[in-house]
Protein backbone atom coordinates (compact mmCIF):
# COMPACT_ATOMS: atom_id res chain seq x y z
CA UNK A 1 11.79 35.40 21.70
CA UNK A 2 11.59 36.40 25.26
CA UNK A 3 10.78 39.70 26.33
CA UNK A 4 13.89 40.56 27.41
CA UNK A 5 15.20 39.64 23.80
CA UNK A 6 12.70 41.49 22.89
CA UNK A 7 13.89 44.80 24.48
CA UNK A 8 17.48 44.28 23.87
CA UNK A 9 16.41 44.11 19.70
CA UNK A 10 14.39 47.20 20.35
CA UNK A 11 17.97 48.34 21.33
CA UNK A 12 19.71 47.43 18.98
CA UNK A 13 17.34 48.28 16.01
CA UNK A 14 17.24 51.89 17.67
CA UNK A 15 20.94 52.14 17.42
CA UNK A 16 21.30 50.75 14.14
CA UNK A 17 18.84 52.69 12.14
CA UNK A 18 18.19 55.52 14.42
CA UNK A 19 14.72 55.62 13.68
CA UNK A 20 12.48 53.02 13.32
CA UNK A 21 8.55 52.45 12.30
CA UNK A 22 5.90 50.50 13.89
CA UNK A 23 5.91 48.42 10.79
CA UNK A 24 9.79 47.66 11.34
CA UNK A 25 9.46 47.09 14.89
CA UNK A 26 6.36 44.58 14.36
CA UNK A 27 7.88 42.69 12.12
CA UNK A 28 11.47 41.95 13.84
CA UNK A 29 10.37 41.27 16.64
CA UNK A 30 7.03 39.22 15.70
CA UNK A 31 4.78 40.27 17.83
CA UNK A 32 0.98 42.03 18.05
CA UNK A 33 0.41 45.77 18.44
CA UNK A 34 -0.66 45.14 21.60
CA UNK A 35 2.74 43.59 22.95
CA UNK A 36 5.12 46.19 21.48
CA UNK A 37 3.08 48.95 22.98
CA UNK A 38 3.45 46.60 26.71
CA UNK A 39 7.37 46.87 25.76
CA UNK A 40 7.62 50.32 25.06
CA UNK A 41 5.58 50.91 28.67
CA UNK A 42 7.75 48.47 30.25
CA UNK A 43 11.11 49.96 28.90
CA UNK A 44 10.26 53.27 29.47
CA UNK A 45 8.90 53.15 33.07
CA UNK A 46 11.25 50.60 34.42
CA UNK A 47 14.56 51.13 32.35
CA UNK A 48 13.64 54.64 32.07
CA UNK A 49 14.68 54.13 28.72
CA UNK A 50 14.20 57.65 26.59
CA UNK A 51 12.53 56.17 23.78
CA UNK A 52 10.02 58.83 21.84
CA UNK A 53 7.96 58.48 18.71
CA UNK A 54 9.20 61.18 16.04
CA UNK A 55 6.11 62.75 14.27
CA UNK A 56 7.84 63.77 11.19
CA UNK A 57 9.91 60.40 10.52
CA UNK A 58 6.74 58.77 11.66
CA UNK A 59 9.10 56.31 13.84
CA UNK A 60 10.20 55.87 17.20
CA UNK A 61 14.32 57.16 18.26
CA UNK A 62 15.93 58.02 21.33
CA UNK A 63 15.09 61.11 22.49
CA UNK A 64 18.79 64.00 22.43
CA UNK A 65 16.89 65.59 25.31
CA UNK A 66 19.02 65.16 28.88
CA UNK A 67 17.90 62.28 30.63
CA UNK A 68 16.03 62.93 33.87
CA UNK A 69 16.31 59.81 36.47
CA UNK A 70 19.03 57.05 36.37
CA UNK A 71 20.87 55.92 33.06
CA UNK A 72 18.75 53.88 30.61
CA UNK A 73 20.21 50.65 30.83
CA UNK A 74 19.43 46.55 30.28
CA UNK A 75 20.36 43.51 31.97
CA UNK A 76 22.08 40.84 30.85
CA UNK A 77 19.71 38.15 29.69
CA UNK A 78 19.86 35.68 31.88
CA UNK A 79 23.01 36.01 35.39
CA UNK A 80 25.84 34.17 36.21
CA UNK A 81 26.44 31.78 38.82
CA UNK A 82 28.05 34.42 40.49
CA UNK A 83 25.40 36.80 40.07
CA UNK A 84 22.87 34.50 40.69
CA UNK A 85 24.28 33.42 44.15
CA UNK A 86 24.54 37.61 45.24
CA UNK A 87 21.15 38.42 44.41
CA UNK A 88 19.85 35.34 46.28
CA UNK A 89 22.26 36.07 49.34
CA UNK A 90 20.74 39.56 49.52
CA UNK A 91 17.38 38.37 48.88
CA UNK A 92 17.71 35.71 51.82
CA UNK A 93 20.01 38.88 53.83
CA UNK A 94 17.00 40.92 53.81
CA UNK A 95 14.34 38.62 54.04
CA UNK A 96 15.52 37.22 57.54
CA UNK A 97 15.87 41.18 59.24
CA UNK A 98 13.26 41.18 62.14
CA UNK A 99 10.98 44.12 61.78
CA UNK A 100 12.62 47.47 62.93
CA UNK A 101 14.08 50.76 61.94
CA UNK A 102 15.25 49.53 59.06
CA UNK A 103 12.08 47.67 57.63
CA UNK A 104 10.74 50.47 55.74
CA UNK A 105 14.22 51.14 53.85
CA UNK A 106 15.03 47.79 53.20
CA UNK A 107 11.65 47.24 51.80
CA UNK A 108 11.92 49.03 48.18
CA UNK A 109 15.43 47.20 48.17
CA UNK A 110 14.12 44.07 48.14
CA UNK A 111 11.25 44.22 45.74
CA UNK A 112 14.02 45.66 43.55
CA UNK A 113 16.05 42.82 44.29
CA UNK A 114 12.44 40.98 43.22
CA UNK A 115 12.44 42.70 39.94
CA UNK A 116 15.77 42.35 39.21
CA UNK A 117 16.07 38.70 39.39
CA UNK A 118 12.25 38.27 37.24
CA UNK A 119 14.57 40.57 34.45
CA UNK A 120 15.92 36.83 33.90
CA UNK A 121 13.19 35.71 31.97
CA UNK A 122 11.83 34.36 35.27
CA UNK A 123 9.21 35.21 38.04
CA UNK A 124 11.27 35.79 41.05
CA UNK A 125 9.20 32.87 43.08
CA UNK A 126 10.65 30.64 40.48
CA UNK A 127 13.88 31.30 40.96
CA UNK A 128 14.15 30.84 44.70
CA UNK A 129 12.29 27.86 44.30
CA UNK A 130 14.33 26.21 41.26
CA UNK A 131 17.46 27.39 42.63
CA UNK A 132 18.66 27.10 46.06
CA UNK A 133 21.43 28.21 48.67
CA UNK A 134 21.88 25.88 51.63
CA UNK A 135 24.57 26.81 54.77
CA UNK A 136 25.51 24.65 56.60
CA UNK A 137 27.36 25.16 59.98
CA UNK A 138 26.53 28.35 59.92
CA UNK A 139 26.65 29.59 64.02
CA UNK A 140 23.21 31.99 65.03
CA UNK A 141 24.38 35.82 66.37
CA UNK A 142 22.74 38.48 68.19
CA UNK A 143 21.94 41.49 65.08
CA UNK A 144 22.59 43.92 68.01
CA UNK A 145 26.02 42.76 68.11
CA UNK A 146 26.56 42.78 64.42
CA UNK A 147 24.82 46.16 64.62
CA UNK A 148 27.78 47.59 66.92
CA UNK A 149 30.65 46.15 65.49
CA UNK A 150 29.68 47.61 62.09
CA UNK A 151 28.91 50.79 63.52
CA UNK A 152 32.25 51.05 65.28
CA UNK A 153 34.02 49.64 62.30
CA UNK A 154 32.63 52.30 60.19
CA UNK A 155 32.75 54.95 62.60
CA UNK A 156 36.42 54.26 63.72
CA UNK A 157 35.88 54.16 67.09
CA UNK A 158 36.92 51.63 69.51
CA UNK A 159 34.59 48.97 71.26
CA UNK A 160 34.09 47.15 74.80
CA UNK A 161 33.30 43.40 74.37
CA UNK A 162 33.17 40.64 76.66
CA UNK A 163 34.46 38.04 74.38
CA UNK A 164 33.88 33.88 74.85
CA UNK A 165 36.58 32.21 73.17
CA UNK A 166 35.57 28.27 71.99
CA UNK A 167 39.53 27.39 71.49
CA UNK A 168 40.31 27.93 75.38
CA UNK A 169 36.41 28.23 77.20
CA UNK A 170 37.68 31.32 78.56
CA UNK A 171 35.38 34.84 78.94
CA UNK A 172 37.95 37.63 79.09
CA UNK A 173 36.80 41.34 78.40
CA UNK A 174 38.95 43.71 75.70
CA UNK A 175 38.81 46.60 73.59
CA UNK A 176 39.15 46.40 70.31
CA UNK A 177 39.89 48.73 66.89
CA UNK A 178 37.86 47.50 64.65
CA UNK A 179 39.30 47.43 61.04
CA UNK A 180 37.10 45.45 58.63
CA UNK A 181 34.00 42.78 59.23
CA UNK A 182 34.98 39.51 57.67
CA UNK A 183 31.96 36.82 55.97
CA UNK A 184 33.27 33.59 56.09
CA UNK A 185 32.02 29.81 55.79
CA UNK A 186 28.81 31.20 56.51
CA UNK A 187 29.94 32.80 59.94
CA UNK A 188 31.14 36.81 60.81
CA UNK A 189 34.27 37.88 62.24
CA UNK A 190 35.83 41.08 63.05
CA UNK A 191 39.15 41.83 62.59
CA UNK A 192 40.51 44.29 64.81
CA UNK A 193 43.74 45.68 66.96
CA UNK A 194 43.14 44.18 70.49
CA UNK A 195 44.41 46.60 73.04
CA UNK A 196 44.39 43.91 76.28
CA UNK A 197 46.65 41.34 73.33
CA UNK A 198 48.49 44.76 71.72
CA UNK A 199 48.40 43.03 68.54
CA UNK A 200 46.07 42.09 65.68
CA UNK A 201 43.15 39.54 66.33
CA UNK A 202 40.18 38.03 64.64
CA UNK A 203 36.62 37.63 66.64
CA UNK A 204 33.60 36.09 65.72
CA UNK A 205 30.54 38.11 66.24
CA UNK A 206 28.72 34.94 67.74
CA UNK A 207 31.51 34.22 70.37
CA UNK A 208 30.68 38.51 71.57
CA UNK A 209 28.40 38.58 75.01
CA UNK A 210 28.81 42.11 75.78
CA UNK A 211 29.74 45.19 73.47
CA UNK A 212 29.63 49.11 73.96
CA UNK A 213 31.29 51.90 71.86
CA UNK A 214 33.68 54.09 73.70
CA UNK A 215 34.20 57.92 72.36
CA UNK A 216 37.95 56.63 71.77
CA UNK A 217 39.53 57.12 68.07
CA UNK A 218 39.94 53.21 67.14
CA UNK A 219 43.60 52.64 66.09
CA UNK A 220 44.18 52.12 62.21
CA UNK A 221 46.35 49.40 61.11
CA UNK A 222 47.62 49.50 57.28
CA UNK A 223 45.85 46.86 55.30
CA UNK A 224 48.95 44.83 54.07
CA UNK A 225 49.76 44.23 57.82
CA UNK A 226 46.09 43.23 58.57
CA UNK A 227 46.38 41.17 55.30
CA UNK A 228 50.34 39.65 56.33
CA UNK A 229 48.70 38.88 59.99
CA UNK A 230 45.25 37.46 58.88
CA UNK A 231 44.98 36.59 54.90
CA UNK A 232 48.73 34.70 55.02
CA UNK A 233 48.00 31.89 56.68
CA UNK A 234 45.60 28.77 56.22
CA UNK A 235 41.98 29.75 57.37
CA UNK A 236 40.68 32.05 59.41
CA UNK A 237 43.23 31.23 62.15
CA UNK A 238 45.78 34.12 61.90
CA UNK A 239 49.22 34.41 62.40
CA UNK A 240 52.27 34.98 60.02
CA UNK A 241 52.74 31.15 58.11
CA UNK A 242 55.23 29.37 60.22
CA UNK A 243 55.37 26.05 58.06
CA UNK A 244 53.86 24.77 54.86
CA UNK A 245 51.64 21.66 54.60
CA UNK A 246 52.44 19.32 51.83
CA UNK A 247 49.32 17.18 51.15
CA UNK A 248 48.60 13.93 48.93
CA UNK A 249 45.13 13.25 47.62
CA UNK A 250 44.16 10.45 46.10
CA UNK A 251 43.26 10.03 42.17
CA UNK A 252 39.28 10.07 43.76
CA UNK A 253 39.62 13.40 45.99
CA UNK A 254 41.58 14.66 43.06
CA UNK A 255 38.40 15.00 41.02
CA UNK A 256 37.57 17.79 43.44
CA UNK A 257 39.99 19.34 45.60
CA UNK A 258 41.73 19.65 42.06
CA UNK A 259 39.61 22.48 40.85
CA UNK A 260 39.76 24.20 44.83
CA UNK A 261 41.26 26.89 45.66
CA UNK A 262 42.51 26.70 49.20
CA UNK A 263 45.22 29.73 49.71
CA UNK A 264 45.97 32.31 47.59
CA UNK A 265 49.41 31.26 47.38
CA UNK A 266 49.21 27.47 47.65
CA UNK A 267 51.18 25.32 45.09
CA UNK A 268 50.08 21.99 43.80
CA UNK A 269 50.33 19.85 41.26
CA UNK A 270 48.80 16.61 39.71
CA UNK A 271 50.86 13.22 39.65
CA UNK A 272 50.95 10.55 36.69
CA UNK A 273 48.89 8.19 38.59
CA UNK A 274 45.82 11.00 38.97
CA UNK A 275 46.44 11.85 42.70
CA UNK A 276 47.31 14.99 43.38
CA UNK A 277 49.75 17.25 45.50
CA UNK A 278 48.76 20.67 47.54
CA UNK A 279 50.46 22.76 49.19
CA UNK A 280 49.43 25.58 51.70
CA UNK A 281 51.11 27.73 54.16
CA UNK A 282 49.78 27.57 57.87
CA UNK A 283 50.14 28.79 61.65
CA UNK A 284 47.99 27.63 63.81
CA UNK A 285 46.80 24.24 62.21
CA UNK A 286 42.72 23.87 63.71
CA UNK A 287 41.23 24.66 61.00
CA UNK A 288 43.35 22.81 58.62
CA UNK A 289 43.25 19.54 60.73
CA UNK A 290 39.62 19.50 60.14
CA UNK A 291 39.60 20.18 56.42
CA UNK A 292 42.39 17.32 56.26
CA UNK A 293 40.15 14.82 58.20
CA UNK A 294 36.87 15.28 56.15
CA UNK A 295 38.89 13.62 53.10
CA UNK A 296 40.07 10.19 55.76
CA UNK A 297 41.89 7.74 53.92
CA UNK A 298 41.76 9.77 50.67
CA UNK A 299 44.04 12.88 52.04
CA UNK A 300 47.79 11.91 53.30
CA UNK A 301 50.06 14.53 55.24
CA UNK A 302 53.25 14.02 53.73
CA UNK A 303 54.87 16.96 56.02
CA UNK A 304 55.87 18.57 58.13
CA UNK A 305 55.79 15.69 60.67
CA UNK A 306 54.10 17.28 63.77
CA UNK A 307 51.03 18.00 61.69
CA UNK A 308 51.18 14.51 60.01
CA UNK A 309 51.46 12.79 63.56
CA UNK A 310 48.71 15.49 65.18
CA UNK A 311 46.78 14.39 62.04
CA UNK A 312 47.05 10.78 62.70
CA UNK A 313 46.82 11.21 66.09
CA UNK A 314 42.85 12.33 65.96
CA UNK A 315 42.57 9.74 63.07
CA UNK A 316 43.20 6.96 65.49
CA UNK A 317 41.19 9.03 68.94
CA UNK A 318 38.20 9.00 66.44
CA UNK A 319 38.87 5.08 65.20
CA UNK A 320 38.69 4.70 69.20
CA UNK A 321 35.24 5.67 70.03
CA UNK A 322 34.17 3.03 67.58
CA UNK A 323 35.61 -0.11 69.06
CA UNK A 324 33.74 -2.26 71.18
């Protein structure tokens, strides 16, 4: 029995009988004098867990005294993949902040993070090095410019940036209202009103050359119009959907893209002969394009015809480059 098996029977037994003896205690959980009194130390001064030995029951109970400190409370014994993947993002989060203002909070949140993960039945050193998260195309920012957007986001006010945009090679300067900060495919983006476009826009924090708060109130847009502009449509691309792709994967990419989930709202289905059928709604089709080509022959556009033919079209510019 681990010892967090351990401390979830001391639970248990506690609640159960409501007072229990050494004796009992010793021979539940199978273990020495000398371990149950580590427990006991362990759940008391890092669950804060208001366990007290009763004199005239000659047993241990939880205290009816109010509870100074944060709610007694265990861990699950062992995470979820989920849970796992969260703890280790904030571990790795934390862990690559350059040393600042913020290194002496951030600090006590990380060792907690530390003894958090070890509650697993596992030193935390094991677990980042039996268990690993790797990003790939992930595109390096400046923190400063993280730093204002989420101050400005949070703050409502408006900011300046000089903004490089990779679709067009073009450097144009705007103000934005920030509305939310956006984590995705290892990249951040802002979402925000653009006053120079008067509509909303998405920008990623590593395209940003320039940025300054102004004093201004940042506009607020309602979230189901940020989500019909931005969360609609294929990828981070926004737009309102303008068409819907209909793709055809074969019985192999089936095995996988089978179990994805692409769009909120895309429909699919699989076909007698193992392949199957997606569909997803789209606007501007650059992202999607990509995703299409990383499957070659195994992914066929079956409509609507311009993205099937600008599809094909890069299929054959790339079969180019190859020839002799």
């Amino acid at each position: 029995m681990s010892q967090l098996e351990r401390f979830h029977k001391i639970r248990e037994l506690l609640h159960e009988r409501t007072v229990v003896s050494k004796a009992e205690f010793l021979r539940e959980l199978e273990v020495s004098p000398a371990t149950f009194k580590r427990d006991l130390e362990k759940l008391r001064d890092r669950y804060n867990a208001p366990i007290e030995y009763d004199t005239y029951n000659n047993g241990y109970r939880f205290s009816l005294k109010p509870q100074a400190g944060p709610r007694f409370e265990l861990p699950g014994l062992w995470f979820n993949a989920s849970e796992v993947h969260a703890l280790l993002t904030m571990q790795e989060l934390l862990g690559s902040l350059d040393p600042g203002l913020l290194a002496r909070h951030v600090e006590p949140l990380r060792l907690r993070l530390n003894a958090i993960l070890e509650e697993g039945d596992a030193s935390a050193k094991e677990v980042a090095r039996r268990i690993r998260i790797v990003r790939m195309a992930a595109r390096g920012m400046k923190p400063e410019f993280f730093e204002q957007a989420a101050t400005a986001t949070l703050k409502r006010v408006r900011l300046a940036i000089t903004f490089w945009s990779r679709s067009n090679d073009q450097v144009t300067e705007r103000v934005v209202s920030p509305q939310r900060l956006v984590f995705y495919r290892g990249n951040w983006y802002l979402d925000g009103w653009c006053h120079l476009r008067d509509g909303i826009r998405s920008f990623a924090l590593d395209g940003i050359r320039e940025a300054r708060s102004l004093p201004d109130a940042a506009k607020t847009v309602a979230e189901k119009d940020l989500d019909a502009f931005l969360a609609s449509s294929y990828g981070i691309f926004a737009g309102k959907p303008t068409a819907w792709a209909t793709l055809h994967f074969s019985k192999t990419a089936a095995r996988w893209v089978g179990y994805e989930k692409w769009h909120s709202q895309q429909r699919a289905r699989h076909e007698s002969d193992g392949s199957y059928i997606l569909e997803v709604p789209f606007s501007d089709d650059t992202e999607l394009v990509m995703d299409i080509l990383k499957f070659g022959p195994d992914c066929k556009v079956l409509g609507p015809p311009a993205l099937a033919e600008k599809v094909a079209k890069r299929a054959r510019e790339t079969a180019e480059r190859y020839r002799p």
